[in-house]
C-alpha atoms as a PDB file:
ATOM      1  CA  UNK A   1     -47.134  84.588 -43.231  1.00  0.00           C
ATOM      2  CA  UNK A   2     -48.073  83.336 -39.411  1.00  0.00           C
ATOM      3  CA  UNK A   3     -46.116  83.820 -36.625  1.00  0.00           C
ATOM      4  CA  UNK A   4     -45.770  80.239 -36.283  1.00  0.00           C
ATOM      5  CA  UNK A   5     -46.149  77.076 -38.718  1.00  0.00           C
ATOM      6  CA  UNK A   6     -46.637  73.613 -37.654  1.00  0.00           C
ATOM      7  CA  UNK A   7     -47.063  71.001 -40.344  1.00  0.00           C
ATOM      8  CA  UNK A   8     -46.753  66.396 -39.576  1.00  0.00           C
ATOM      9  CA  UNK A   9     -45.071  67.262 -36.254  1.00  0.00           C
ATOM     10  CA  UNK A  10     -44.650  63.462 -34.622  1.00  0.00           C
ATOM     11  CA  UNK A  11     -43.156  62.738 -31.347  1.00  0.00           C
ATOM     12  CA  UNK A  12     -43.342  59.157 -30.034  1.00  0.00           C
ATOM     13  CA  UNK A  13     -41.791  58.103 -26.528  1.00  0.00           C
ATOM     14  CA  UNK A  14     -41.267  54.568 -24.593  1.00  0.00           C
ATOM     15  CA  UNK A  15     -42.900  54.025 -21.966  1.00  0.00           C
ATOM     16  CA  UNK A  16     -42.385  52.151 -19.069  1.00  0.00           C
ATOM     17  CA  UNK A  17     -43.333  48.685 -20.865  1.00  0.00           C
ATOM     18  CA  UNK A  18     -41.264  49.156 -23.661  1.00  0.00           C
ATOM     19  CA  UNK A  19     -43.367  50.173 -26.224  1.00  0.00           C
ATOM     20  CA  UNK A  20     -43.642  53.119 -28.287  1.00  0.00           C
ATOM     21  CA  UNK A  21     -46.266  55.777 -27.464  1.00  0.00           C
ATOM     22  CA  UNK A  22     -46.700  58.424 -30.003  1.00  0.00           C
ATOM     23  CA  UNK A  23     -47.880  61.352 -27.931  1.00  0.00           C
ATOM     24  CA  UNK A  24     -47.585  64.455 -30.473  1.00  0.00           C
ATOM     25  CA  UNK A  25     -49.435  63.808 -34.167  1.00  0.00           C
ATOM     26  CA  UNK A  26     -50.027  67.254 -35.336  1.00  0.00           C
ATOM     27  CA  UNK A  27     -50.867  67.820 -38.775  1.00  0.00           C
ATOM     28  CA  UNK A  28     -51.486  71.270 -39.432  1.00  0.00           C
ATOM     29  CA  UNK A  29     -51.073  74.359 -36.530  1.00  0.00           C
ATOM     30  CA  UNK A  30     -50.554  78.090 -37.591  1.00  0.00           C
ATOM     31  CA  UNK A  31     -50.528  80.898 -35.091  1.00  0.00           C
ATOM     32  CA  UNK A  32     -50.449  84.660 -36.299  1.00  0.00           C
ATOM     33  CA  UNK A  33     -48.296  87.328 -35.258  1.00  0.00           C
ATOM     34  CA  UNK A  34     -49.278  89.035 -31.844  1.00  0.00           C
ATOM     35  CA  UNK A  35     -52.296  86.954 -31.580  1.00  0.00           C
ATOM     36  CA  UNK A  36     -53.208  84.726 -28.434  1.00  0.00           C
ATOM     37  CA  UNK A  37     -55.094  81.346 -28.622  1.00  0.00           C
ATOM     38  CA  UNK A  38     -55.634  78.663 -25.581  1.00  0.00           C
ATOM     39  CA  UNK A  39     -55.188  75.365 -26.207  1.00  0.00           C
ATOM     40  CA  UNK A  40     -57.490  73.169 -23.986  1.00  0.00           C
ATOM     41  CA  UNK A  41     -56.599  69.569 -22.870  1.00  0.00           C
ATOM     42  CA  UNK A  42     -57.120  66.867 -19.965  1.00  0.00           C
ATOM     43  CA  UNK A  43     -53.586  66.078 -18.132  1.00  0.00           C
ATOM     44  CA  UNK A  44     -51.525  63.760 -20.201  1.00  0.00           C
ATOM     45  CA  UNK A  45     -53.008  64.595 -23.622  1.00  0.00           C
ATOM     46  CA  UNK A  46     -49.184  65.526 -24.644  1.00  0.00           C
ATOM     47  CA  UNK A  47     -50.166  69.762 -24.652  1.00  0.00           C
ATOM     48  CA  UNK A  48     -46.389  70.074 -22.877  1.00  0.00           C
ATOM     49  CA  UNK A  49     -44.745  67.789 -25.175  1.00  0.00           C
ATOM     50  CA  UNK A  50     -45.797  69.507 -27.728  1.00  0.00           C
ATOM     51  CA  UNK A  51     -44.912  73.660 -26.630  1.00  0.00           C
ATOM     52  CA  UNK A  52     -41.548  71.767 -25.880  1.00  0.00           C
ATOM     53  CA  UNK A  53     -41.284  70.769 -29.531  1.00  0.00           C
ATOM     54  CA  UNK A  54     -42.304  74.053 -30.294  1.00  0.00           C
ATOM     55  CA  UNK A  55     -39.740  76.111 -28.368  1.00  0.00           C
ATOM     56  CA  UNK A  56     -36.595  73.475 -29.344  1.00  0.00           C
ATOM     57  CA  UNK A  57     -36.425  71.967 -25.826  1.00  0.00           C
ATOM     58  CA  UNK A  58     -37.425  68.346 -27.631  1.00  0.00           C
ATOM     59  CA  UNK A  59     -36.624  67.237 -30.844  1.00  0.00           C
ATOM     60  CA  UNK A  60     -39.503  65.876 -33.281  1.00  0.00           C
ATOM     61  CA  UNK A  61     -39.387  62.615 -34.658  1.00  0.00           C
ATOM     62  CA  UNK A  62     -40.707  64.101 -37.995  1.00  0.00           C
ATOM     63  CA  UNK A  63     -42.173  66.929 -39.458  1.00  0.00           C
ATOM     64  CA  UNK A  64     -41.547  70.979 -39.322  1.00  0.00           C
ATOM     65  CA  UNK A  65     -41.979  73.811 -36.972  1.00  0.00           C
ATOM     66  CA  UNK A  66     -41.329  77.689 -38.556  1.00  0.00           C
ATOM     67  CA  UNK A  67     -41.323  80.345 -35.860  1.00  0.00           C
ATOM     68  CA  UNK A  68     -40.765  83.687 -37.459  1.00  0.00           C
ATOM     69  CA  UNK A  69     -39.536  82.744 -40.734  1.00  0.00           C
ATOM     70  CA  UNK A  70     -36.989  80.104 -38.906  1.00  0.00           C
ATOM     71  CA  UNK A  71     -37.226  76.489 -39.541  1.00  0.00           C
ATOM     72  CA  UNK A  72     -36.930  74.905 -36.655  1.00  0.00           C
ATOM     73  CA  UNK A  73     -35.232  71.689 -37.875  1.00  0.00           C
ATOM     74  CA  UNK A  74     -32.921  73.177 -39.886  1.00  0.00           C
ATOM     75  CA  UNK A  75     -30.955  74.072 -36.803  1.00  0.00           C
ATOM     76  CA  UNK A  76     -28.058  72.334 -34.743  1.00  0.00           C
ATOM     77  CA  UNK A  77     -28.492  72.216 -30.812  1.00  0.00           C
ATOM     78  CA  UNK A  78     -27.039  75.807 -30.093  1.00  0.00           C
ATOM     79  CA  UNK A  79     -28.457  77.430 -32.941  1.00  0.00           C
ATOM     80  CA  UNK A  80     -32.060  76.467 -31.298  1.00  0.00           C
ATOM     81  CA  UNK A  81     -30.862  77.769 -28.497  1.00  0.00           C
ATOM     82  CA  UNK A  82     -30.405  81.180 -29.598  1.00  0.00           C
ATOM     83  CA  UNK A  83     -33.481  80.849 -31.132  1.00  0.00           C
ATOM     84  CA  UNK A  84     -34.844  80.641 -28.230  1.00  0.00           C
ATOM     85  CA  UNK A  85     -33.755  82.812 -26.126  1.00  0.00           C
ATOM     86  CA  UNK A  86     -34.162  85.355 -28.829  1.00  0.00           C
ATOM     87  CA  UNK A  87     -37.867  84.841 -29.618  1.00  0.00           C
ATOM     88  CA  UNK A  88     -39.767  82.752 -27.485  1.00  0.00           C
ATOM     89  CA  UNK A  89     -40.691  83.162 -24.073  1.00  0.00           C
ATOM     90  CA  UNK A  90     -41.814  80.127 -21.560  1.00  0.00           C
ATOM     91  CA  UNK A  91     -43.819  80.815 -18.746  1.00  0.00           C
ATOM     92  CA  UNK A  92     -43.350  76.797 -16.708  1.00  0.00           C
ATOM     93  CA  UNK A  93     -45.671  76.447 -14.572  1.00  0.00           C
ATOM     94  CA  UNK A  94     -43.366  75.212 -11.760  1.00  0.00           C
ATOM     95  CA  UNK A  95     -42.152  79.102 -12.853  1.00  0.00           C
ATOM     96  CA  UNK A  96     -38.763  77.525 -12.663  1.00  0.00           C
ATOM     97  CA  UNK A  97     -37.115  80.810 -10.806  1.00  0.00           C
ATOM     98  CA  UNK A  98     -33.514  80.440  -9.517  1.00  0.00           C
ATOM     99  CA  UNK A  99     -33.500  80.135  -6.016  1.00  0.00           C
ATOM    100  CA  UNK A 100     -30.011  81.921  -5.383  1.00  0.00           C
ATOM    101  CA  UNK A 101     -30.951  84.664  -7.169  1.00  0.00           C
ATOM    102  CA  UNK A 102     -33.106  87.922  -6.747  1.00  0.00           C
ATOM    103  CA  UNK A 103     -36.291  89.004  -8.426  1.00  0.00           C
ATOM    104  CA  UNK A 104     -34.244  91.564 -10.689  1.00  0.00           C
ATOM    105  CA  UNK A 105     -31.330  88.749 -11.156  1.00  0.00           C
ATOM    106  CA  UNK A 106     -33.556  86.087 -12.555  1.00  0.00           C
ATOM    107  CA  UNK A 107     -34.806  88.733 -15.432  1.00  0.00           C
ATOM    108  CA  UNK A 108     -31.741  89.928 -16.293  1.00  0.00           C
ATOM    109  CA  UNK A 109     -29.931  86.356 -16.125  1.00  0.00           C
ATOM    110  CA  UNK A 110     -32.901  85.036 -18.658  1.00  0.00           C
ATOM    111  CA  UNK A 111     -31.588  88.367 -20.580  1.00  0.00           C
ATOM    112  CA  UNK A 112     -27.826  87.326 -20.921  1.00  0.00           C
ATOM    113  CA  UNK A 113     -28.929  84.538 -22.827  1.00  0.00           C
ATOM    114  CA  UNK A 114     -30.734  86.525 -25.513  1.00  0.00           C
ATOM    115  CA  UNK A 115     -29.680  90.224 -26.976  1.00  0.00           C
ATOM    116  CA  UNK A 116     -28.094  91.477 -23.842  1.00  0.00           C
ATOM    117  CA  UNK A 117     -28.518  92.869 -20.647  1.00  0.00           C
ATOM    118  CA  UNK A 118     -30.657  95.768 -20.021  1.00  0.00           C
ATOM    119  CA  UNK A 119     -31.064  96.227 -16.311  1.00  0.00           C
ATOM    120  CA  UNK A 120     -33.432  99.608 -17.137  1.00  0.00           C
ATOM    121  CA  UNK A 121     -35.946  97.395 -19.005  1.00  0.00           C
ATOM    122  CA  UNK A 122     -36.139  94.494 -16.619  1.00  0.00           C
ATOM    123  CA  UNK A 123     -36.636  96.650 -14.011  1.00  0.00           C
ATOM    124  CA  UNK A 124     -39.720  98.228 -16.301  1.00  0.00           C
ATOM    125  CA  UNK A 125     -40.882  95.096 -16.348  1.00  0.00           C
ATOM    126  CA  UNK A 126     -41.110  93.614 -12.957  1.00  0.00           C
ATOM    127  CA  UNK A 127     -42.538  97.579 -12.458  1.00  0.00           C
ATOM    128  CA  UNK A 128     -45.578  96.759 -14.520  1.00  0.00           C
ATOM    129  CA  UNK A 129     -45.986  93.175 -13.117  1.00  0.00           C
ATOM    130  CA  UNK A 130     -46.178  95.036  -9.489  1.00  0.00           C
ATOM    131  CA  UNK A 131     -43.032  94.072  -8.400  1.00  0.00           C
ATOM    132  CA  UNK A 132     -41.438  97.590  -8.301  1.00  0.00           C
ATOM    133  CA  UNK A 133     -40.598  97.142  -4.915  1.00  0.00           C
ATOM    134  CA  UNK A 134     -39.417  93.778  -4.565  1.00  0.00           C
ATOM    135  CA  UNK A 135     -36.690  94.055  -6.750  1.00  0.00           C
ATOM    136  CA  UNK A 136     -34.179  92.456  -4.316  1.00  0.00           C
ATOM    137  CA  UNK A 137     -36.409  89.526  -3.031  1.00  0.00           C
ATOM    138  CA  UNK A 138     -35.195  86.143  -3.388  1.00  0.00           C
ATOM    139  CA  UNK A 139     -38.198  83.395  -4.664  1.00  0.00           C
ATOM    140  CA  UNK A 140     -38.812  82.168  -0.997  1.00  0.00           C
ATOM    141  CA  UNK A 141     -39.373  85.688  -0.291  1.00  0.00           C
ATOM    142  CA  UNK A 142     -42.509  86.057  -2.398  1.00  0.00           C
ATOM    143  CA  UNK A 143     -46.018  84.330  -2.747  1.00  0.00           C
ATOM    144  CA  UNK A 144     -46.762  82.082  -5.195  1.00  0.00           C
ATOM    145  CA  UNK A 145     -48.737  84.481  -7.512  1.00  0.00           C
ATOM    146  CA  UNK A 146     -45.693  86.762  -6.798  1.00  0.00           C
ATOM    147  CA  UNK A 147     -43.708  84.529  -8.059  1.00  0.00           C
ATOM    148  CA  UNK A 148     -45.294  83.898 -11.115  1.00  0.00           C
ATOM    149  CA  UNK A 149     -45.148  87.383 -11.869  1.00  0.00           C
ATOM    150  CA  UNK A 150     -41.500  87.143 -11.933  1.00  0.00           C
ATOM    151  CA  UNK A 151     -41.838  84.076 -14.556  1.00  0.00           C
ATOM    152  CA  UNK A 152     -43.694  86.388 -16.320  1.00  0.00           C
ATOM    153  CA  UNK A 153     -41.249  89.435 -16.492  1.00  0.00           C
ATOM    154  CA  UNK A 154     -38.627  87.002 -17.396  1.00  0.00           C
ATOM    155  CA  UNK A 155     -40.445  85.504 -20.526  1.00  0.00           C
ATOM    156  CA  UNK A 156     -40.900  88.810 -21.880  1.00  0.00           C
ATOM    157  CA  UNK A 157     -37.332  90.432 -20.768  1.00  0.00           C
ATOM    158  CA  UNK A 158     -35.875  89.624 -24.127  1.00  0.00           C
ATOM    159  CA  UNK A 159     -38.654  91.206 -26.731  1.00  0.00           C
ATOM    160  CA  UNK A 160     -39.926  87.645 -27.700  1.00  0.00           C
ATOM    161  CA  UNK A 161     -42.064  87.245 -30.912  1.00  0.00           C
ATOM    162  CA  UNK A 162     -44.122  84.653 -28.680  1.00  0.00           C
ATOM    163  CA  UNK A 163     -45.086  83.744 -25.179  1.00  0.00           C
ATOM    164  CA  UNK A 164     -45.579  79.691 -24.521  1.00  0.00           C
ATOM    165  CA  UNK A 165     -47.087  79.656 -20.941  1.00  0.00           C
ATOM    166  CA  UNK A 166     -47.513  76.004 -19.903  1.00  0.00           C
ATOM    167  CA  UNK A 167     -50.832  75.716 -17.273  1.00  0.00           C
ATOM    168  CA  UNK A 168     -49.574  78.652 -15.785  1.00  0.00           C
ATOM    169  CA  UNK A 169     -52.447  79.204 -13.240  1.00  0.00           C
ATOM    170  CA  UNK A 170     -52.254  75.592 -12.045  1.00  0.00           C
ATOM    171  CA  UNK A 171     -50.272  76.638  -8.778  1.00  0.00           C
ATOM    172  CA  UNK A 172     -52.947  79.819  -8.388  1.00  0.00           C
ATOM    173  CA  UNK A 173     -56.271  79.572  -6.675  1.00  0.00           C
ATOM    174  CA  UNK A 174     -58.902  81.104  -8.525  1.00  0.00           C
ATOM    175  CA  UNK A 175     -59.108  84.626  -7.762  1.00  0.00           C
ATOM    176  CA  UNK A 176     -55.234  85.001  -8.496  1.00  0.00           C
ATOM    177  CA  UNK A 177     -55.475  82.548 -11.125  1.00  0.00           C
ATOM    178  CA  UNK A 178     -58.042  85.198 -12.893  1.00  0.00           C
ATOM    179  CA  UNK A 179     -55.907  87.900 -11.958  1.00  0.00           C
ATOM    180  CA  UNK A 180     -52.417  85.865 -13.614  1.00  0.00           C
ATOM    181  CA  UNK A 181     -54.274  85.236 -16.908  1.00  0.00           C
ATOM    182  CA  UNK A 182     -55.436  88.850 -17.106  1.00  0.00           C
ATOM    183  CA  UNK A 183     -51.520  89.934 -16.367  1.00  0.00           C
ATOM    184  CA  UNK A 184     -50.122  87.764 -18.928  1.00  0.00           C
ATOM    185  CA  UNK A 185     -52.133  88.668 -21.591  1.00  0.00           C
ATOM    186  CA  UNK A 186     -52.123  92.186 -21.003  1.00  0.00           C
ATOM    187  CA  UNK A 187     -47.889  91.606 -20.626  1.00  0.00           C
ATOM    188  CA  UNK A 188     -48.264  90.271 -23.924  1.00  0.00           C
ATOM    189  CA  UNK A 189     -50.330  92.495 -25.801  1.00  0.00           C
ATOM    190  CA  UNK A 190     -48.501  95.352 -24.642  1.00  0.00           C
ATOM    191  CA  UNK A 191     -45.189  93.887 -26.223  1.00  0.00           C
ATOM    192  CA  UNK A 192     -46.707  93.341 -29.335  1.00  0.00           C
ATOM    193  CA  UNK A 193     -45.801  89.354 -28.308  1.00  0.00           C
ATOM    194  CA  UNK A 194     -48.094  86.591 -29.503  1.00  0.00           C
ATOM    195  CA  UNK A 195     -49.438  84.164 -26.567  1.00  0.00           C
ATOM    196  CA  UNK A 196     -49.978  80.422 -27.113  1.00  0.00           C
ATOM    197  CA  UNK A 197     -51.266  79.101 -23.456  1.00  0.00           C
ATOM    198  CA  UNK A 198     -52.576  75.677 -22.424  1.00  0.00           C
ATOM    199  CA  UNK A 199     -54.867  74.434 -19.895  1.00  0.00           C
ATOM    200  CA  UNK A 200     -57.530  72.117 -18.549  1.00  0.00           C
ATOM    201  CA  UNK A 201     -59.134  74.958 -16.193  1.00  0.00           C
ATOM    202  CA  UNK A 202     -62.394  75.822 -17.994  1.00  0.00           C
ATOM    203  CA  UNK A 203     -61.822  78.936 -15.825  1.00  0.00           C
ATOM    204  CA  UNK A 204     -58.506  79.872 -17.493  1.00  0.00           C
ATOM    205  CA  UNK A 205     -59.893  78.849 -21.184  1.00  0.00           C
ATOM    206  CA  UNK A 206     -63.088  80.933 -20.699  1.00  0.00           C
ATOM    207  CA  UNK A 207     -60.753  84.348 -20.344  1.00  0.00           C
ATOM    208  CA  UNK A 208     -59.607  83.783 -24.328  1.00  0.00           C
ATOM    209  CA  UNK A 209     -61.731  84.507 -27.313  1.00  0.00           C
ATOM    210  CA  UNK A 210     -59.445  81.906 -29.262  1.00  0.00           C
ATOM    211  CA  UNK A 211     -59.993  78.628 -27.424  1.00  0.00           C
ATOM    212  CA  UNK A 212     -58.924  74.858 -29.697  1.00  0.00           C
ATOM    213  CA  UNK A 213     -58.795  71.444 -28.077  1.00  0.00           C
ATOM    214  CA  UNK A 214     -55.882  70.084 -28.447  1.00  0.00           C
ATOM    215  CA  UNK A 215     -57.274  66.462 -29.023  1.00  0.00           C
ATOM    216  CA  UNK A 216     -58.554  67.832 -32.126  1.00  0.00           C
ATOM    217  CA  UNK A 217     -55.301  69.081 -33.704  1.00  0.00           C
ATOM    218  CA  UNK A 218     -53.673  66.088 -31.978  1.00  0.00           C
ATOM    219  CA  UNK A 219     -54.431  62.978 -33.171  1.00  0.00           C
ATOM    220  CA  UNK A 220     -53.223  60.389 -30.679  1.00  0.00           C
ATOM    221  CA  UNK A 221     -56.383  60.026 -28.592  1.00  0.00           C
ATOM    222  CA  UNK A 222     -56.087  60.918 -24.847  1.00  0.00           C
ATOM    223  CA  UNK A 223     -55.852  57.579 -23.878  1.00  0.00           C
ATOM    224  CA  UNK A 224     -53.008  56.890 -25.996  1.00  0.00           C
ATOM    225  CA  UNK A 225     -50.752  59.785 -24.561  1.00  0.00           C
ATOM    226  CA  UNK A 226     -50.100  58.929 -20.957  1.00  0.00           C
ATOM    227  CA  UNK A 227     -46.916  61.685 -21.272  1.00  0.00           C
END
């Protein structure tokens, strides 16, 4: 059974005219356990919509998402929630760190939300993302790629089944933008944690052996999805 099973997934928005824009038509999507694809796609061809839909943050407008033996749809608000923080990871590529907080403090705060606290393992974590000395730096403290890194400690704090990372390099020039792919993946595959990342940067896509365009599982047309 795959990791994760996608089958008439629909999501349709208004936009600013009034009218309905379906931006997510996805008939058919399977993803096995531990593996790692990239999903390639111009801006706007709906590739965040649709890891939203996948991790519970947005609700489809029809059709089923499995993660793990888990129907997706099945489940209330908080119940998706859990889910969630249980066995997905998101890697935003705004990174999304709390500001107030420290390096070791974002981790473990992503933690609370899942199986618990484990201060030992977070700290292993931001260890093998080279952050083993910047334990007590706040965001503003730290680089951009540093930064990152921390997204990418937190995403895998809580033993997640799968990574979403949303055009994580898009901050990155390209040397560290090499460099951040190579990290995640090796994160990942260390874990035993499948990866499903999208991007437009041919540079990013050309790292994965398992590359799909998403305008051909999609089936709104990229002019269609302006979301």
């Amino acid at each position: 059974m795959p990791l994760l099973e996608i089958f008439q997934l629909k999501k349709t928005f208004v936009n600013p005219e009034g009218f309905d824009h379906e931006v997510v038509n996805v008939k058919q999507f399977t993803l096995d356990d531990k593996a790692q694809v990239a999903l390639q796609g111009e801006s706007g061809s709906g590739k965040t919509t649709f890891l939203h839909l996948i991790a519970g943050i947005l609700r489809p407008d029809a059709g089923s998402i499995t993660i793990a033996g888990r129907a997706m749809s099945g489940l209330n608000e908080p119940e998706r929630d859990r889910l969630r923080a249980t066995t997905i990871g998101y890697i935003f590529q705004t990174f999304n760190l709390l500001q107030g907080y420290t390096c070791l403090e974002n981790v473990l705060l992503g933690m609370s939300f899942g199986p618990g606290i484990d201060k030992a393992f977070a700290e292993a974590l931001l260890q093998r993302v080279g952050l083993g000395d910047r334990l007590k730096h706040y965001p503003r403290q730290l680089s951009i790629g540093q930064q990152q890194r921390v997204a990418v400690a937190r995403a895998l704090a809580n033993k997640p089944k799968l990574v979403l990372a949303d055009e994580p390099t898009g901050n990155l020039d390209h040397k560290n933008a090499r460099k951040s792919v190579t990290l995640i993946r090796e994160a990942c595959r260390e874990n035993g944690t499948a990866l499903l990342l999208v991007s437009h940067d041919r540079e990013t896509l050309s790292q994965f052996e398992q590359v799909r365009e998403f305008e051909h599982i999609n089936q709104v047309s990229p002019e269609e999805a302006n979301l």
